[in-house]
Structures are given as structure tokens and as C-alpha cells.
C-alpha atoms as a PDB file:
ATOM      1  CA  UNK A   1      -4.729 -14.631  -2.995  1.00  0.00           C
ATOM      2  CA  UNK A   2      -1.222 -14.609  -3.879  1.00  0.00           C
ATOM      3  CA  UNK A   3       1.308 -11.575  -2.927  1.00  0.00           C
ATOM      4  CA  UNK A   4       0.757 -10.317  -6.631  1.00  0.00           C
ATOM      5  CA  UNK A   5      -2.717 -10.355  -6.383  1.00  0.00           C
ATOM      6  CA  UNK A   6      -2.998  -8.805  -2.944  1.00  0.00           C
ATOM      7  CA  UNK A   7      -0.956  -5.788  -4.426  1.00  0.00           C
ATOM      8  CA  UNK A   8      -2.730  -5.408  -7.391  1.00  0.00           C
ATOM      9  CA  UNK A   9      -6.050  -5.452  -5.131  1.00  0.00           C
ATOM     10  CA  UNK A  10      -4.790  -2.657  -3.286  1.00  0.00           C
ATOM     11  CA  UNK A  11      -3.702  -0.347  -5.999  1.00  0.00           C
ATOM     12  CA  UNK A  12      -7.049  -0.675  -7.596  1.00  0.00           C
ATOM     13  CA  UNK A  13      -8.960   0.215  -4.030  1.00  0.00           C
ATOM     14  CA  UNK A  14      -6.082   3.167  -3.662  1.00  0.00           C
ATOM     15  CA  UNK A  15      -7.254   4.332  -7.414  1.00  0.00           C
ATOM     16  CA  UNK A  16     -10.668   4.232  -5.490  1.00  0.00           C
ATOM     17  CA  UNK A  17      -9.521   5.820  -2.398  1.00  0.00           C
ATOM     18  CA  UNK A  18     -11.797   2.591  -0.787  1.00  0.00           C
ATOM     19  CA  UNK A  19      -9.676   3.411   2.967  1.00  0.00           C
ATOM     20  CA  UNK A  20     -12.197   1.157   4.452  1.00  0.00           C
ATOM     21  CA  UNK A  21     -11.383  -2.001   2.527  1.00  0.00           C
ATOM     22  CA  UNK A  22      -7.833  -0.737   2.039  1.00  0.00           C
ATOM     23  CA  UNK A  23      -7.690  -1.162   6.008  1.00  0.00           C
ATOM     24  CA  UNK A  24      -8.869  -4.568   5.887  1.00  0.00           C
ATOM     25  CA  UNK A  25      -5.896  -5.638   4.131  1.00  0.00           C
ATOM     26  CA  UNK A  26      -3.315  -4.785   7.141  1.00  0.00           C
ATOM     27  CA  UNK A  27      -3.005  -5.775  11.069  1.00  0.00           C
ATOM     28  CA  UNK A  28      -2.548  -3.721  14.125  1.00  0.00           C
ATOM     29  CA  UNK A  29       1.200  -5.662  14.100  1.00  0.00           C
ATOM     30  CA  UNK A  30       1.687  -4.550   9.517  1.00  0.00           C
ATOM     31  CA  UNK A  31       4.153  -1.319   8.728  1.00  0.00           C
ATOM     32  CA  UNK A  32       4.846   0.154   5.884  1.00  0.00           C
ATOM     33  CA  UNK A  33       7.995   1.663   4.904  1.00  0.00           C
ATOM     34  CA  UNK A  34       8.447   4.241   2.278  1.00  0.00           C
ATOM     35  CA  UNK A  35      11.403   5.694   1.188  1.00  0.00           C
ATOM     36  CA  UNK A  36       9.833   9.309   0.636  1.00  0.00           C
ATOM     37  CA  UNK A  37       7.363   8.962   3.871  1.00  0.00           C
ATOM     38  CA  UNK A  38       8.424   7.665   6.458  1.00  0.00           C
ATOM     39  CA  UNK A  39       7.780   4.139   8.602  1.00  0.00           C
ATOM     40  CA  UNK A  40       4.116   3.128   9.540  1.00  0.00           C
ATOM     41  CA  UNK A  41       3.185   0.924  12.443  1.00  0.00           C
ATOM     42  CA  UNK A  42      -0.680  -0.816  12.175  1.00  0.00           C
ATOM     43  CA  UNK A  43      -3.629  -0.339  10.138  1.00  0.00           C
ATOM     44  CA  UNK A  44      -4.649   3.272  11.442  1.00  0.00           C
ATOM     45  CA  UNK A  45      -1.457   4.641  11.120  1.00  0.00           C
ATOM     46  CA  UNK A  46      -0.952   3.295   7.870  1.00  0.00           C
ATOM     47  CA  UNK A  47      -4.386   4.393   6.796  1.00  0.00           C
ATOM     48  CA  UNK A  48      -3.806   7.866   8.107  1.00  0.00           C
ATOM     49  CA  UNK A  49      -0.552   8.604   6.153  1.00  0.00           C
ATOM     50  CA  UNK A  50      -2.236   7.384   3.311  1.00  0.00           C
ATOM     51  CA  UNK A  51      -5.336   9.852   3.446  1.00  0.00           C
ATOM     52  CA  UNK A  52      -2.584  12.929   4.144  1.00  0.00           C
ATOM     53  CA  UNK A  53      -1.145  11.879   0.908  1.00  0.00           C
ATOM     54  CA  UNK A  54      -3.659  11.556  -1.265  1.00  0.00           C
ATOM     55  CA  UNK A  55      -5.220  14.959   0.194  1.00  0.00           C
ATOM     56  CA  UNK A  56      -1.874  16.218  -1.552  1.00  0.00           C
ATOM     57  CA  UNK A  57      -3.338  15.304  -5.099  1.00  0.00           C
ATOM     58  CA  UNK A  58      -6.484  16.616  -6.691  1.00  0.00           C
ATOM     59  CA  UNK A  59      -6.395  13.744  -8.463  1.00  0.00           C
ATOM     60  CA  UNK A  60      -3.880  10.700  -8.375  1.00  0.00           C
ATOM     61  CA  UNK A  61      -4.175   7.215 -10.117  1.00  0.00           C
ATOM     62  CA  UNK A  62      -1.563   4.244  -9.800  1.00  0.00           C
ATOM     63  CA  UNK A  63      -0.845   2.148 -13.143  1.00  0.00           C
ATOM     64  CA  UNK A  64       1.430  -0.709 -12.461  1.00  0.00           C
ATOM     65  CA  UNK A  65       2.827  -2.246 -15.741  1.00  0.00           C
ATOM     66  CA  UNK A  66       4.782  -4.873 -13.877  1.00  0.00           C
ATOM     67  CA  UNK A  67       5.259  -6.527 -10.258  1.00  0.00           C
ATOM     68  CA  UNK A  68       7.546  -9.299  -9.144  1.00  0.00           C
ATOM     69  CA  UNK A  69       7.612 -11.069  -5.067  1.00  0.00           C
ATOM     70  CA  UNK A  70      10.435 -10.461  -3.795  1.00  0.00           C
ATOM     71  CA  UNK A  71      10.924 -12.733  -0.791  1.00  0.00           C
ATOM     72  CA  UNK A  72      12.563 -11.172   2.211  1.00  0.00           C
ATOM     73  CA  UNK A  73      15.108 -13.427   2.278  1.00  0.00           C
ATOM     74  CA  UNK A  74      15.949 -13.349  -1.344  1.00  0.00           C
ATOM     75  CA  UNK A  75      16.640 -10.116  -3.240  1.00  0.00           C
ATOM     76  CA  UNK A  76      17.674 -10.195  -7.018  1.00  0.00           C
ATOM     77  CA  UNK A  77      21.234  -9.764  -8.180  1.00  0.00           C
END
């Protein structure tokens, strides 16, 4: 799977709320850094800020119209 498809993968199993095969997607060593929750460090702490979230929402559904790879060592100008 490409980066792309690895995202898309995950929005659709977040539109599922699938946590289980959400968490196979990350490592005990993956964060996740968001600008409006915080910094994550590993799978179950990852997982866990992501079922407080979505508690949040009665209902909640990602659409993404468009993605690009950015690599870390090469952000657009």
C-alpha cells in the first residue's frame, strides 16, 4: 500500500469507527500530532484519543476530496 492508500484506508475504518483494525495500522513507537488535540505516543494512546473524540459526535463522517504525500523532508512552496 502506498501512503495515499494507507490514509484513505483509515478514514474509511474511522467512518466505521473499526478501532480494532484502525489499531493495526500504528506501532507501540507511531504518534500522532494534531494541531487541535494534542501529541499521541503508540497505538493505545492513539486509539484512546481517538474514541474520546468521536464520543464527542453523535455522528461524524470524514470525506476527503483530495490528498497529496508530503515527504518529511520536502514540504511544498
Amino acid at each position: 500500500m502506498t501512503a495515499l492508500e494507507i490514509a484513505k484506508h483509515y478514514f474509511d475504518l474511522s467512518n466505521r469507527s473499526d478501532f480494532d483494525e484502525i489499531a493495526k495500522l500504528f506501532t507501540s513507537t507511531t504518534t500522532c500530532s494534531s494541531q487541535n488535540t494534542g501529541v499521541y505516543l503508540g497505538v493505545a494512546d492513539i486509539i484512546d484519543m481517538q474514541k474520546e473524540f468521536l464520543s464527542k459526535f453523535q455522528k461524524l463522517h470524514w470525506q476527503v476530496n483530495s490528498a497529496e504525500e508530503v515527504k518529511p523532508w520536502h514540504y511544498p512552496v
